[in-house]
PDB file of N, CA and C in Angstrom:
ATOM      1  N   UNK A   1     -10.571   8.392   6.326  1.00  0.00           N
ATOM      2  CA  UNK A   1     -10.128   7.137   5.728  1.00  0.00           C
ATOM      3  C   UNK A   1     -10.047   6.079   6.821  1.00  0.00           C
ATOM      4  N   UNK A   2     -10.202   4.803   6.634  1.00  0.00           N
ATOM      5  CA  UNK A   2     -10.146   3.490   7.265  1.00  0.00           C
ATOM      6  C   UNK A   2      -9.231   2.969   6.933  1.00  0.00           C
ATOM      7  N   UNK A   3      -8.279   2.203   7.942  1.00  0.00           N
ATOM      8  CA  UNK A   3      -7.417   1.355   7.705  1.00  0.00           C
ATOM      9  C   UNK A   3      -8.259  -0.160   7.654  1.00  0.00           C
ATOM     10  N   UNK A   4      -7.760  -1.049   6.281  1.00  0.00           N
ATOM     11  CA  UNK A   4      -8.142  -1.805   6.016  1.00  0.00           C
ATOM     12  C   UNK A   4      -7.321  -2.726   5.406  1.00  0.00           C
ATOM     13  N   UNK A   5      -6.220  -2.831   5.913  1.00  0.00           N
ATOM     14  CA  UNK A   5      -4.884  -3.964   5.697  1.00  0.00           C
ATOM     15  C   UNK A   5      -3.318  -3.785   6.720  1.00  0.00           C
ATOM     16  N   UNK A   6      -2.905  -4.636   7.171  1.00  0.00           N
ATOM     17  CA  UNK A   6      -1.384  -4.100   7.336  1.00  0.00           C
ATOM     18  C   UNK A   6      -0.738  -4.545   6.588  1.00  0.00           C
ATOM     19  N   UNK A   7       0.745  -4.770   6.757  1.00  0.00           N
ATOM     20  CA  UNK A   7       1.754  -4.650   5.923  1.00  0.00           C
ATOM     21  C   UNK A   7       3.016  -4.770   6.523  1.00  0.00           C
ATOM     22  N   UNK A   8       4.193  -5.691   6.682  1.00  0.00           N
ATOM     23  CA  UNK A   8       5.283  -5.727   7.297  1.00  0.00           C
ATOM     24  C   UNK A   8       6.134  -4.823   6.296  1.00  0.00           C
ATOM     25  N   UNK A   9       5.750  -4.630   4.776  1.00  0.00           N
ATOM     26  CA  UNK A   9       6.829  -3.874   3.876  1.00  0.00           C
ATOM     27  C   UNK A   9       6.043  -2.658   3.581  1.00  0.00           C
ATOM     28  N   UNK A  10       6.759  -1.583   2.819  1.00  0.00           N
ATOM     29  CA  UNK A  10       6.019  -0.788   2.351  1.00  0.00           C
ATOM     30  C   UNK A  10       6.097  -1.232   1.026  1.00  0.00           C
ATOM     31  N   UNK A  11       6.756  -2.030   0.277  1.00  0.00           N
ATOM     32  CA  UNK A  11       6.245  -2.915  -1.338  1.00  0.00           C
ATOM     33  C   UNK A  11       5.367  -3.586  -1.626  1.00  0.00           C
ATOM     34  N   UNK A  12       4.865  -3.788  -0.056  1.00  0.00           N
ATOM     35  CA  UNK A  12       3.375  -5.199  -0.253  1.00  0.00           C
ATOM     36  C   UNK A  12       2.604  -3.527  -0.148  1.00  0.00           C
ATOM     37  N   UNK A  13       2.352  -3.134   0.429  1.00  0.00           N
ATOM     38  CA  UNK A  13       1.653  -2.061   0.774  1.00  0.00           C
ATOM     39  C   UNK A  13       1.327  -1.512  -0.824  1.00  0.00           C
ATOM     40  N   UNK A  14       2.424  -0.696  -1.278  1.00  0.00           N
ATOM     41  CA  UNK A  14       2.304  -0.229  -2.710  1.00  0.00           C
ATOM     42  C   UNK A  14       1.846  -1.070  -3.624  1.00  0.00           C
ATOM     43  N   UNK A  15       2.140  -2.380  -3.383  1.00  0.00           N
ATOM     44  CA  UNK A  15       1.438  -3.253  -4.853  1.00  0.00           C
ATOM     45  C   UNK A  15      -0.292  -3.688  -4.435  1.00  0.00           C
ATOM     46  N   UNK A  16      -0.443  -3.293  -2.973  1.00  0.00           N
ATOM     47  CA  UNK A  16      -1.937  -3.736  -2.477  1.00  0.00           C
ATOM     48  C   UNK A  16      -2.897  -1.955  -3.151  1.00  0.00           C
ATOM     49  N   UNK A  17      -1.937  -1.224  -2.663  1.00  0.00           N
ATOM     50  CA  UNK A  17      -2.805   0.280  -3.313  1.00  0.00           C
ATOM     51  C   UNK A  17      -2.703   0.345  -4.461  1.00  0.00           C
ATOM     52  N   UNK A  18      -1.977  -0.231  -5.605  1.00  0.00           N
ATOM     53  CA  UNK A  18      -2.005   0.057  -7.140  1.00  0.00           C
ATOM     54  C   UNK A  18      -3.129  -0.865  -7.834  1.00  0.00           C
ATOM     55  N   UNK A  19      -3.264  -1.869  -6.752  1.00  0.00           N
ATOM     56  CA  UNK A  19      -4.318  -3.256  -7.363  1.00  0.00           C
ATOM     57  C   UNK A  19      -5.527  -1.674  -6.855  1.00  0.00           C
ATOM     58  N   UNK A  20      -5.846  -1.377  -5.856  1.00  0.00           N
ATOM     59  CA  UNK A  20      -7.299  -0.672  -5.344  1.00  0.00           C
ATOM     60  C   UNK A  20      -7.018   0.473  -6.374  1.00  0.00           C
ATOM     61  N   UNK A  21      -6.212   1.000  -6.532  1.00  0.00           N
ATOM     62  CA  UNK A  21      -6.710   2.767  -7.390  1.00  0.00           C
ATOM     63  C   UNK A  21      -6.560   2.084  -8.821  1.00  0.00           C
ATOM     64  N   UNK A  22      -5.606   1.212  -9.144  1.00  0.00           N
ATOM     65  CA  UNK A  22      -6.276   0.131 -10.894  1.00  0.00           C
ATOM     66  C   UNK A  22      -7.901  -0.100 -11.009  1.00  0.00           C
ATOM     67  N   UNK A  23      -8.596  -0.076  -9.837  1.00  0.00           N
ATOM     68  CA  UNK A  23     -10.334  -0.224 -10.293  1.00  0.00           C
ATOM     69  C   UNK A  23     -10.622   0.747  -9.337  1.00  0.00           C
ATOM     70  N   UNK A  24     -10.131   1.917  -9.194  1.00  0.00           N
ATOM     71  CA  UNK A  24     -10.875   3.300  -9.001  1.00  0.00           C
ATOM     72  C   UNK A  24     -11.221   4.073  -7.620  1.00  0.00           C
ATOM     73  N   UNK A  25     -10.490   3.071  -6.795  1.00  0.00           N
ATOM     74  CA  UNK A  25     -10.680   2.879  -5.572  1.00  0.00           C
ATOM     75  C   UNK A  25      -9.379   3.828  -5.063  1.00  0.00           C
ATOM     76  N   UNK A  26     -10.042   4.822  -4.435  1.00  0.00           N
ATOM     77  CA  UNK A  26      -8.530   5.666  -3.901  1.00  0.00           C
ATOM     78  C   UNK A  26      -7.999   5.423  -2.235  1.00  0.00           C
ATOM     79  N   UNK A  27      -6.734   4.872  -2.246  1.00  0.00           N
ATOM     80  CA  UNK A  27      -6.089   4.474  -1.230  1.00  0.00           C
ATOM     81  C   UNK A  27      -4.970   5.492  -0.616  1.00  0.00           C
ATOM     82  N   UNK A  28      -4.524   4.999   0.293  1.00  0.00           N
ATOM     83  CA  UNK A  28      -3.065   6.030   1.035  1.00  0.00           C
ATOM     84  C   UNK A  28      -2.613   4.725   2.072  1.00  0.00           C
ATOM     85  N   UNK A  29      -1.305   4.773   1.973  1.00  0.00           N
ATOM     86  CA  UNK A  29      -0.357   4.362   2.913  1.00  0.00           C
ATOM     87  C   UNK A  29      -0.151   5.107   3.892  1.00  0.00           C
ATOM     88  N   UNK A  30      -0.430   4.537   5.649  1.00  0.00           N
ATOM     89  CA  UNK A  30      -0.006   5.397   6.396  1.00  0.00           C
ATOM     90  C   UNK A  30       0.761   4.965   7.669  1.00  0.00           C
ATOM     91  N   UNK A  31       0.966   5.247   8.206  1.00  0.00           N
ATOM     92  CA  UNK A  31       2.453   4.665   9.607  1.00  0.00           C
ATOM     93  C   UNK A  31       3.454   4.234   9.343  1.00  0.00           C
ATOM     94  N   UNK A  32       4.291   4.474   8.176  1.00  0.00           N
ATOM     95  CA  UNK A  32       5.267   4.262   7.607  1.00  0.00           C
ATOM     96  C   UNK A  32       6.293   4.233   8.034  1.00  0.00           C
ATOM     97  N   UNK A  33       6.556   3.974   9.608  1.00  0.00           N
ATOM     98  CA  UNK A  33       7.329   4.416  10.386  1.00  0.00           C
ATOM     99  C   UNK A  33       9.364   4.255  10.373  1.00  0.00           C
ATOM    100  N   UNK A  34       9.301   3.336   9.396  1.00  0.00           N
ATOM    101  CA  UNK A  34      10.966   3.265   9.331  1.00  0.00           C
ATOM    102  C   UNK A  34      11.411   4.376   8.075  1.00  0.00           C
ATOM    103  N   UNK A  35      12.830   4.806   8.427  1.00  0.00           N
ATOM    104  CA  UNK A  35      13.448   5.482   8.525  1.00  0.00           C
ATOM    105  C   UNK A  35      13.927   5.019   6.564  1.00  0.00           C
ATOM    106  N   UNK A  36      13.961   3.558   6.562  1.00  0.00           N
ATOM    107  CA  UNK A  36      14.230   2.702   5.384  1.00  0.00           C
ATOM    108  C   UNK A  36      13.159   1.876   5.301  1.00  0.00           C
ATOM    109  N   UNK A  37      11.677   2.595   4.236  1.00  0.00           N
ATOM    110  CA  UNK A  37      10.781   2.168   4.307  1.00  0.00           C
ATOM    111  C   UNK A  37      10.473   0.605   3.361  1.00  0.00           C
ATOM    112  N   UNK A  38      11.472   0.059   2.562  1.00  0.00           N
ATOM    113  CA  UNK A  38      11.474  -0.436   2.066  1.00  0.00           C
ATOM    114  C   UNK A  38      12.163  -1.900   2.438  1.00  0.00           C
ATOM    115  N   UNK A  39      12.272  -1.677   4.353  1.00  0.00           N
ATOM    116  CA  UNK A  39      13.104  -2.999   4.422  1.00  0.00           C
ATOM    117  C   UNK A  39      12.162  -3.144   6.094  1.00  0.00           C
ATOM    118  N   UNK A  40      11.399  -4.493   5.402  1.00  0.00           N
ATOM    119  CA  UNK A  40      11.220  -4.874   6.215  1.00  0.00           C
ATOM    120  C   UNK A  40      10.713  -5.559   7.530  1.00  0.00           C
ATOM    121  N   UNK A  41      11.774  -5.984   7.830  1.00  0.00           N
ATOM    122  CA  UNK A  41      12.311  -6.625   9.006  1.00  0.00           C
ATOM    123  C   UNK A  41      12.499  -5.659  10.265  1.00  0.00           C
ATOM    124  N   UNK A  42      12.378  -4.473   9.996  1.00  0.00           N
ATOM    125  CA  UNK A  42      12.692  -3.280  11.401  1.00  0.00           C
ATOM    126  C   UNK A  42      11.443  -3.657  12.404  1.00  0.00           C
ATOM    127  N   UNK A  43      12.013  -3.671  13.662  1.00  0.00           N
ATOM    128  CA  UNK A  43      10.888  -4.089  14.536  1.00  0.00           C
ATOM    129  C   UNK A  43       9.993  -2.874  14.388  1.00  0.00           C
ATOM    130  N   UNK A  44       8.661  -3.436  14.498  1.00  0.00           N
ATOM    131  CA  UNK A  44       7.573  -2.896  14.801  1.00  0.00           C
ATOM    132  C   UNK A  44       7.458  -2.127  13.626  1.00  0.00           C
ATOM    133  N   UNK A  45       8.197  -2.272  12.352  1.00  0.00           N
ATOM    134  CA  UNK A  45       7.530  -1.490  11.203  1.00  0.00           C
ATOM    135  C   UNK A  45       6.213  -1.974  10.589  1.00  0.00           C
ATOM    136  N   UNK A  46       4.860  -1.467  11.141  1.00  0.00           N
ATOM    137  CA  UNK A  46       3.619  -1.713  10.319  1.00  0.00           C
ATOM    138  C   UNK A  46       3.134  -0.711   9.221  1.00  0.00           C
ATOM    139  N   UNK A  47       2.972  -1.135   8.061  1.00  0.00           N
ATOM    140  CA  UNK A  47       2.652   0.066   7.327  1.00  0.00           C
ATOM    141  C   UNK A  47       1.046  -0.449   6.968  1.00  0.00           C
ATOM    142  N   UNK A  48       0.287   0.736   6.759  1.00  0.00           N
ATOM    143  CA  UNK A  48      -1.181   0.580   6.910  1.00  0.00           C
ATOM    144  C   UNK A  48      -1.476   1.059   5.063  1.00  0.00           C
ATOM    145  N   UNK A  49      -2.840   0.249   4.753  1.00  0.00           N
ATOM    146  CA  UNK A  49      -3.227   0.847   4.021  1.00  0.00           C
ATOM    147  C   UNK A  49      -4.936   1.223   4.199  1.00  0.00           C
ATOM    148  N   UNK A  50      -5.147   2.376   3.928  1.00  0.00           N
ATOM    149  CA  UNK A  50      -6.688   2.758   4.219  1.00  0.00           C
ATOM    150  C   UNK A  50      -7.515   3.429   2.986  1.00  0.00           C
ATOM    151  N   UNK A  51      -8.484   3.368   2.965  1.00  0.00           N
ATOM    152  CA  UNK A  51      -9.627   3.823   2.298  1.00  0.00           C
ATOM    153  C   UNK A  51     -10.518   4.584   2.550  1.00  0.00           C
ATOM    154  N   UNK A  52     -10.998   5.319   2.067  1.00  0.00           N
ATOM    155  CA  UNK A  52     -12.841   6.340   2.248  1.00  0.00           C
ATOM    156  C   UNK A  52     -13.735   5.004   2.602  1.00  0.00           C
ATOM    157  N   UNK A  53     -14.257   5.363   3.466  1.00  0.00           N
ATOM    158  CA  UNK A  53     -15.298   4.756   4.338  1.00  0.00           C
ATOM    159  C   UNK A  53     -16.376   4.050   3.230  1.00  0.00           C
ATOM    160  N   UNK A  54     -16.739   4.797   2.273  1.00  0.00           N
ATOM    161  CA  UNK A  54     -17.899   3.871   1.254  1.00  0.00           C
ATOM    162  C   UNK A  54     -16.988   3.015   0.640  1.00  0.00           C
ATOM    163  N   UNK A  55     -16.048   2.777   0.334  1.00  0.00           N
ATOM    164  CA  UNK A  55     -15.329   1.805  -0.770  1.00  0.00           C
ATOM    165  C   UNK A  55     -14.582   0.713   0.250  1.00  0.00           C
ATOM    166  N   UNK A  56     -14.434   0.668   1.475  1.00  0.00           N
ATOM    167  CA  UNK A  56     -14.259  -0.280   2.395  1.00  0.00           C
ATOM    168  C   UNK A  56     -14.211  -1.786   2.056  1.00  0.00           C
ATOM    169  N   UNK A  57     -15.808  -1.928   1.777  1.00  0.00           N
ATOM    170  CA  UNK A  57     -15.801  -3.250   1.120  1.00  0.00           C
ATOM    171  C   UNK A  57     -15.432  -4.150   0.154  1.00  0.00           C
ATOM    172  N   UNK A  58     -15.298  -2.954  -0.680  1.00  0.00           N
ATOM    173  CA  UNK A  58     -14.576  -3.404  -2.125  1.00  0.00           C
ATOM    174  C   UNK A  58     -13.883  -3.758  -2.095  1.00  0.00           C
ATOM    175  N   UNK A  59     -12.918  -2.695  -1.249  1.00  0.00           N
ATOM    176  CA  UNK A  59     -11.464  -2.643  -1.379  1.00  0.00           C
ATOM    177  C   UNK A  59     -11.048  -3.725  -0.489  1.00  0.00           C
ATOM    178  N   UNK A  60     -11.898  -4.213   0.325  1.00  0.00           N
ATOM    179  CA  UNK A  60     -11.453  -5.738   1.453  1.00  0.00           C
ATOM    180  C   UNK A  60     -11.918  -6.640   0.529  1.00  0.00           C
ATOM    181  N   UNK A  61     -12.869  -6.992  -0.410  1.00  0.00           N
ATOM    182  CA  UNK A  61     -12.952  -8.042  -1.310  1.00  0.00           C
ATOM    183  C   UNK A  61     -11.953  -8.246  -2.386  1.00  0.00           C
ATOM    184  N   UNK A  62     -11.640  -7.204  -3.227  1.00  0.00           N
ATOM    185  CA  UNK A  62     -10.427  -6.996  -3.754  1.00  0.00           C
ATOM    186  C   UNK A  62      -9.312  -7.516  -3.660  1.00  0.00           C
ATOM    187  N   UNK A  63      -8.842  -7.389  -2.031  1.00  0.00           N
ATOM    188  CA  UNK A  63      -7.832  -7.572  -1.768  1.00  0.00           C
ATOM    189  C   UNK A  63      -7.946  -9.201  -1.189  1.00  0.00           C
ATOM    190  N   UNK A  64      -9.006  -9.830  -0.807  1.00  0.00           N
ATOM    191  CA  UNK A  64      -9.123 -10.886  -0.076  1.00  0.00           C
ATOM    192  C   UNK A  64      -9.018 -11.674  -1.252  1.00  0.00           C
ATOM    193  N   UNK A  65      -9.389 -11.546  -3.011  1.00  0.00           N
ATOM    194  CA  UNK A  65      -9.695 -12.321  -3.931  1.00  0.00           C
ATOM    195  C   UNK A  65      -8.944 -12.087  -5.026  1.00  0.00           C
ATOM    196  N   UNK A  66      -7.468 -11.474  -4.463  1.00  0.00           N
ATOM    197  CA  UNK A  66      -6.099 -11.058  -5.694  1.00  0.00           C
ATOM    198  C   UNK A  66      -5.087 -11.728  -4.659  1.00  0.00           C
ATOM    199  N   UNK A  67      -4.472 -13.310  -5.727  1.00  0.00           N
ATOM    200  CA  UNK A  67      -3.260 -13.483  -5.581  1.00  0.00           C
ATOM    201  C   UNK A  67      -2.174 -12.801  -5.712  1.00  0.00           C
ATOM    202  N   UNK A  68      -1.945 -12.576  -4.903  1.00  0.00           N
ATOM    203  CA  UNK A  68      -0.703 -11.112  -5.012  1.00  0.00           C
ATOM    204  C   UNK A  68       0.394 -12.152  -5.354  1.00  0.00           C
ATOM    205  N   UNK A  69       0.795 -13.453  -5.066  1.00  0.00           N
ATOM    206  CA  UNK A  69       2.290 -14.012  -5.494  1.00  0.00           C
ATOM    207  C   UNK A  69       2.172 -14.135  -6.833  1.00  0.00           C
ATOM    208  N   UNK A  70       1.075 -13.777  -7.487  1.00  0.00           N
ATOM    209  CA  UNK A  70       1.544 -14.056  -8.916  1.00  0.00           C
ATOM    210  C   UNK A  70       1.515 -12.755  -9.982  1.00  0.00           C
ATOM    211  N   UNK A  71       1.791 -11.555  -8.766  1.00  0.00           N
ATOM    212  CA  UNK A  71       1.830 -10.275  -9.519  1.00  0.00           C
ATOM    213  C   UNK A  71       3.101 -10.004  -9.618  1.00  0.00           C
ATOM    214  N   UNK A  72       3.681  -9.243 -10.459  1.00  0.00           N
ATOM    215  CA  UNK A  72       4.749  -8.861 -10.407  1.00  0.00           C
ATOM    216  C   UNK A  72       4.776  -7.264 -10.632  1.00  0.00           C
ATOM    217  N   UNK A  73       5.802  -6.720 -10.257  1.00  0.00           N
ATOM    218  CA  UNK A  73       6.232  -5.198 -10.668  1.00  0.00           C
ATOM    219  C   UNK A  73       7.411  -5.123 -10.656  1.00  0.00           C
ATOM    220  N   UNK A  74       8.070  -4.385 -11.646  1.00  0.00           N
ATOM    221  CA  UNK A  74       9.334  -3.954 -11.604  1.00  0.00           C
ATOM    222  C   UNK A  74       9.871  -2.919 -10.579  1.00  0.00           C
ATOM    223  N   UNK A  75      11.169  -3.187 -10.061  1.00  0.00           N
ATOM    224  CA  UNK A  75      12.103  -2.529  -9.239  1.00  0.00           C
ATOM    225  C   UNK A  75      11.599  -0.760  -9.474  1.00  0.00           C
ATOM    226  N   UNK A  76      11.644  -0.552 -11.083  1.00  0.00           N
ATOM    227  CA  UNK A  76      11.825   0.393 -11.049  1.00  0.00           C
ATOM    228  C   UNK A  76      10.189   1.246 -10.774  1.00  0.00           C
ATOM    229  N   UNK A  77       9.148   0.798 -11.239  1.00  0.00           N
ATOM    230  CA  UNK A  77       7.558   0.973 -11.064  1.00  0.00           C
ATOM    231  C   UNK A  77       7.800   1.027  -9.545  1.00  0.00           C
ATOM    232  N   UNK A  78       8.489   0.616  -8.648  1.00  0.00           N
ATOM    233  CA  UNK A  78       8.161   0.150  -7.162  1.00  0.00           C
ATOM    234  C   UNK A  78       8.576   1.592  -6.702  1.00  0.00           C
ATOM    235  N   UNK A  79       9.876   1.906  -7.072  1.00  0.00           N
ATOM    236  CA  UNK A  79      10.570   3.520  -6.814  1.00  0.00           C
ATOM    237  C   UNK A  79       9.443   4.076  -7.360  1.00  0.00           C
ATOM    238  N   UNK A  80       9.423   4.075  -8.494  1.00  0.00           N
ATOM    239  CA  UNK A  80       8.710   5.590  -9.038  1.00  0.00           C
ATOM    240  C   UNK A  80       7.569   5.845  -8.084  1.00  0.00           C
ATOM    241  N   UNK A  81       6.960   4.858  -7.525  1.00  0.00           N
ATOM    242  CA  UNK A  81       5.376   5.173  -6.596  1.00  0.00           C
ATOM    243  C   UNK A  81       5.641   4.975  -5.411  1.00  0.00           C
ATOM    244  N   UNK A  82       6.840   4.535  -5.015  1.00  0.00           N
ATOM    245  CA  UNK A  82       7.819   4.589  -3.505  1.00  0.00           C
ATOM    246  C   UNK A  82       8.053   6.598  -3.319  1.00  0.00           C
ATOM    247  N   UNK A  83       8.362   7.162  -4.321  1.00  0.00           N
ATOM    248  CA  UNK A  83       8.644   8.626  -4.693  1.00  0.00           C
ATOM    249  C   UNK A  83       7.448   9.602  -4.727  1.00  0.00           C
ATOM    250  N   UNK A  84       6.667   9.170  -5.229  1.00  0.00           N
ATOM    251  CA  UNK A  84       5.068  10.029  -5.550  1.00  0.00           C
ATOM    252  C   UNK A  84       4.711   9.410  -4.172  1.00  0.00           C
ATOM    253  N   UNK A  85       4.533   8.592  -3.654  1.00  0.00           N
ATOM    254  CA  UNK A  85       3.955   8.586  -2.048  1.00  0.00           C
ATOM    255  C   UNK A  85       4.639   9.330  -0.995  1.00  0.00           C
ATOM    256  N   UNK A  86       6.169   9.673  -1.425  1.00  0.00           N
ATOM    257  CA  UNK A  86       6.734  10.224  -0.618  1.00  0.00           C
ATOM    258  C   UNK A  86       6.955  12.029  -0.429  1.00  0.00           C
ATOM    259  N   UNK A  87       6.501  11.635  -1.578  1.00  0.00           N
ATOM    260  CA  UNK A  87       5.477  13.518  -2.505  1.00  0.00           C
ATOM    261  C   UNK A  87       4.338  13.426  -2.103  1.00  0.00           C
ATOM    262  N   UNK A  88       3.869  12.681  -1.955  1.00  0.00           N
ATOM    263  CA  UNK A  88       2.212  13.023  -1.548  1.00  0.00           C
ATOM    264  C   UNK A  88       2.158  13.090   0.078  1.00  0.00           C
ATOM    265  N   UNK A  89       3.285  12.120   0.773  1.00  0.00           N
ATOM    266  CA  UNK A  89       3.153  12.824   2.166  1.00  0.00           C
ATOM    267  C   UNK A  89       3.594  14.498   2.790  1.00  0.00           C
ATOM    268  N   UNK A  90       4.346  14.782   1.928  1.00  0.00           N
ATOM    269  CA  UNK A  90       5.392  16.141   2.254  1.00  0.00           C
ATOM    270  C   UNK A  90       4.348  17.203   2.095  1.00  0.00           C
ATOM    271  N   UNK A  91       2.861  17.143   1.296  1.00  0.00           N
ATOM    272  CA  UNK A  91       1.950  18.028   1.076  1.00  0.00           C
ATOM    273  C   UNK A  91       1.329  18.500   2.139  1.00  0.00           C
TER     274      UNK A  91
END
């Protein structure tokens, strides 16, 4: 996989991978490095998002041509896939 975005939060992160696997495109969050992945302001917290090497492009056009301020998700959608990512790392 390629990293192909950063991320100061892991919520921008999750709403950038639900826009890529919504058109088929399979993503992963990775360097998730705070302790409280959901805040932040912790120095040096970068969270990455990456892709399979053929879908690269897509997934950088995608993301270069989705206003993300005018998406919304609920608190609770944000946990539930804050939880399954945190299940999918423990594998």
């Amino acid at each position: 996989m390629k990293t192909i975005a950063e991320y100061t939060t892991f919520y921008e992160a999750t709403i950038a991978k639900g826009l890529l696997e919504s058109e088929g495109i399979e993503a992963a969050i990775t360097n998730n490095d705070s302790v409280f992945p959901g805040l932040g302001f912790m120095p040096n917290n970068t969270v990455r998002l990456a892709v399979n090497e053929p879908d690269v492009e897509k997934a950088i056009s995608l993301l270069e041509n989705t206003n993300f301020d005018d998406m919304e998700i609920s608190e609770a959608e944000l946990e539930a896939q804050a939880e399954a990512a945190a299940g999918d790392e423990e594998i």
